[in-house]
C-alpha atoms as a PDB file:
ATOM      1  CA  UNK A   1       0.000   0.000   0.000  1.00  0.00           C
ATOM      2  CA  UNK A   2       2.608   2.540   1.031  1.00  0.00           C
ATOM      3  CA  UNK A   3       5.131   2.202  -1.919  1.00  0.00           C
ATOM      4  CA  UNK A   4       1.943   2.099  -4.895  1.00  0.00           C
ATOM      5  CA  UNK A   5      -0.429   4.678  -3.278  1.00  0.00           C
ATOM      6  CA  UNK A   6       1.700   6.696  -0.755  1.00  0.00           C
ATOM      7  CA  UNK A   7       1.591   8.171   3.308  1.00  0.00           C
ATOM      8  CA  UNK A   8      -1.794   9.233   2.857  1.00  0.00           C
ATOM      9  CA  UNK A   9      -3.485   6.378   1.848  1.00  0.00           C
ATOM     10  CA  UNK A  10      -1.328   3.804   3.833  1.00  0.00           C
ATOM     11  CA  UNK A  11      -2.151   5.837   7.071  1.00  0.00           C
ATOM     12  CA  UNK A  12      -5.604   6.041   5.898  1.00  0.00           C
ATOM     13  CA  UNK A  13      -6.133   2.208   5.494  1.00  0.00           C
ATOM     14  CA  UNK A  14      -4.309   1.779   8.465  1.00  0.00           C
ATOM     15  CA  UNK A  15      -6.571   3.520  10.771  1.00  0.00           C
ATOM     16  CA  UNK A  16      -9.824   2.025   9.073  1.00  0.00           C
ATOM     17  CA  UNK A  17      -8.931  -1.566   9.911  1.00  0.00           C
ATOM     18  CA  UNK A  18      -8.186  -0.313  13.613  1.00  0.00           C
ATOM     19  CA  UNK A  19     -11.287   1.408  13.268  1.00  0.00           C
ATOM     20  CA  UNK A  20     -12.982  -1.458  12.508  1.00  0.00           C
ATOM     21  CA  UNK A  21     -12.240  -3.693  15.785  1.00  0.00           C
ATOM     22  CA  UNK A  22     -11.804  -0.562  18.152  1.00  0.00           C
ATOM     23  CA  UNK A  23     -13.922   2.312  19.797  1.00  0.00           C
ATOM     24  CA  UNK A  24     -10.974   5.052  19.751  1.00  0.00           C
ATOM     25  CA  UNK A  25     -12.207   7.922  17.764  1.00  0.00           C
ATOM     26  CA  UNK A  26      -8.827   8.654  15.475  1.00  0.00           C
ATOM     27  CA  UNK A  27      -8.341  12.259  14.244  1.00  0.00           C
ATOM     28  CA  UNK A  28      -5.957  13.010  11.680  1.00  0.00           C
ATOM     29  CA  UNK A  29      -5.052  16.241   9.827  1.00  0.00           C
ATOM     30  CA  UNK A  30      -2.800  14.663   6.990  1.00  0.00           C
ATOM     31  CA  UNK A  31      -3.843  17.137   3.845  1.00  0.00           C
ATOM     32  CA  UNK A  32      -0.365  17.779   2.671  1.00  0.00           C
ATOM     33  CA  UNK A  33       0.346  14.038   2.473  1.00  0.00           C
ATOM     34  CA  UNK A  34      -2.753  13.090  -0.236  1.00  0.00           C
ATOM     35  CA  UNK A  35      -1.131  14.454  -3.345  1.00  0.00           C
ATOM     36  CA  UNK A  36       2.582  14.142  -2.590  1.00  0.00           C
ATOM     37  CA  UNK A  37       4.978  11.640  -2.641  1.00  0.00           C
ATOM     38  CA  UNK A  38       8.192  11.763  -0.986  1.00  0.00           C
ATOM     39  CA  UNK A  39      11.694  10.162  -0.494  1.00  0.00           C
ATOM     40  CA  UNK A  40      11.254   6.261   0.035  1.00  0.00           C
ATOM     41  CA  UNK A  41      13.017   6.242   3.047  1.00  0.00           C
ATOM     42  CA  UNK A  42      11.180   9.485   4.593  1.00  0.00           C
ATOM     43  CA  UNK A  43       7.404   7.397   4.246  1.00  0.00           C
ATOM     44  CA  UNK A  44       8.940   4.503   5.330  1.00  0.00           C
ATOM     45  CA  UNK A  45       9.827   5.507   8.329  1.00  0.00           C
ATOM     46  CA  UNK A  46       7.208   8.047   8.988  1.00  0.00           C
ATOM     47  CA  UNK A  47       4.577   5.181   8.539  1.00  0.00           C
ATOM     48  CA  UNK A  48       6.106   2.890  11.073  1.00  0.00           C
ATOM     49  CA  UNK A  49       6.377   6.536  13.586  1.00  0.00           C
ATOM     50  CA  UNK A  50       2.517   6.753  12.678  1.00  0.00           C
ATOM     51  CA  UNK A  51       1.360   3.089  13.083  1.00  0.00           C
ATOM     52  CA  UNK A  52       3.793   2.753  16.125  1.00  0.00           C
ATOM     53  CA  UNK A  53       2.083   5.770  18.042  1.00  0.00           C
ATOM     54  CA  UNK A  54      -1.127   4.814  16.875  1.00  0.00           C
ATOM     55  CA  UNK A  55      -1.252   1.172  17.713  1.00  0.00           C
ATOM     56  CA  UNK A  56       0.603   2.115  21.588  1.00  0.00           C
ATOM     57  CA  UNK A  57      -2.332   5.016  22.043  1.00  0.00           C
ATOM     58  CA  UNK A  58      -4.766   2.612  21.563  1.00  0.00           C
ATOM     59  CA  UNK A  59      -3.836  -0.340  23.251  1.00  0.00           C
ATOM     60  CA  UNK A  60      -2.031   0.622  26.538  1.00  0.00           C
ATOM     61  CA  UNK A  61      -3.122   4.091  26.885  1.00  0.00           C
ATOM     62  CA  UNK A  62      -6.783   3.126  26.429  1.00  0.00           C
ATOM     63  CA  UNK A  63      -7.264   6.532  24.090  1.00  0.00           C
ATOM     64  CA  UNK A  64     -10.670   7.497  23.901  1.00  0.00           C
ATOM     65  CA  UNK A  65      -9.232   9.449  21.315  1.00  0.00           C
ATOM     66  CA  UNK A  66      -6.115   9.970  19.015  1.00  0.00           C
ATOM     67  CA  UNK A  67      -5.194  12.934  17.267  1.00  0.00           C
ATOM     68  CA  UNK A  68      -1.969  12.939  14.661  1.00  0.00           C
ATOM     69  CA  UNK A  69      -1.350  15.348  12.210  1.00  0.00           C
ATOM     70  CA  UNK A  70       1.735  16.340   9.734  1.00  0.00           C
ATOM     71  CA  UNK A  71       2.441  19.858   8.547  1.00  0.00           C
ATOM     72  CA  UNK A  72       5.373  20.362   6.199  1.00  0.00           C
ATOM     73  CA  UNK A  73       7.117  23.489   6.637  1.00  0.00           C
ATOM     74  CA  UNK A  74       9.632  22.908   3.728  1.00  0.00           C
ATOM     75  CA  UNK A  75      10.722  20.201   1.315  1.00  0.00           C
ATOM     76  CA  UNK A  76      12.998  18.440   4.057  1.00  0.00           C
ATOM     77  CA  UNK A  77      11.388  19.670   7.619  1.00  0.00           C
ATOM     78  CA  UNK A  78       8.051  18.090   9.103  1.00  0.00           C
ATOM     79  CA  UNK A  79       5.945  18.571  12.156  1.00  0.00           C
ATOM     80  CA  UNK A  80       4.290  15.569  13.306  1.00  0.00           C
ATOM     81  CA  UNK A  81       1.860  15.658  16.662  1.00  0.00           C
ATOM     82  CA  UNK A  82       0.511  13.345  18.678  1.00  0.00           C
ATOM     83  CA  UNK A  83      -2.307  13.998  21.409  1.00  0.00           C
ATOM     84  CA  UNK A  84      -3.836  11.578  23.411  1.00  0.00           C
ATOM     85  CA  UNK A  85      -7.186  12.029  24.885  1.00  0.00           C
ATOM     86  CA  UNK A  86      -7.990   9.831  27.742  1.00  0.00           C
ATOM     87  CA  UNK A  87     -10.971   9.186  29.868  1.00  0.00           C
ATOM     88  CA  UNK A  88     -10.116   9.679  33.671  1.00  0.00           C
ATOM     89  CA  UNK A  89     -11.170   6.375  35.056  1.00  0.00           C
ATOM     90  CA  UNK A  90     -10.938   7.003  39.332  1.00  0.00           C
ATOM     91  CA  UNK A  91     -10.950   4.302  41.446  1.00  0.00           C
ATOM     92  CA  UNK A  92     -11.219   4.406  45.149  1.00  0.00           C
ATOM     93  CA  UNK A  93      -9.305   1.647  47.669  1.00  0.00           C
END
């Protein structure tokens, strides 16, 4: 998926199969990653970032939600953030 159709679209399928089996609302603001393609390294990497922060929010944090999003400032810097949102679960001994 990642090396035919690119970021976007890996991430993308990614999420919806988590989706599928999960109850963690996932948030993403990836719009500068539909249309372009970059290094084959750079993706690479950044996908397993993605899926690796994804996959721990969601099963040991216990995210109610996940939030990730990817600006580009230029052709070789990226931001990438990560929130968590977690439910407060209090219990009393």
């Amino acid at each position: 998926m990642l090396k035919n159709y690119g970021l976007f679209k890996a991430l993308e399928t990614f999420t919806e199969q988590l989706m599928a089996n999960s109850t963690t609302i996932f948030l993403f603001k990836l719009e500068q990653l539909k249309t372009d393609r970059f290094d084959k390294n750079f993706e690479i990497n950044m996908y397993r970032i993605a899926c690796e922060l994804i996959n721990n929010g969601n099963k040991h944090a216990n995210a109610s939600a996940i939030s990730l999003s990817v600006d580009k400032i230029d052709e070789q810097n990226f931001i990438l953030e990560y929130i968590l949102i977690m439910d407060a679960v209090l219990t009393q001994t």
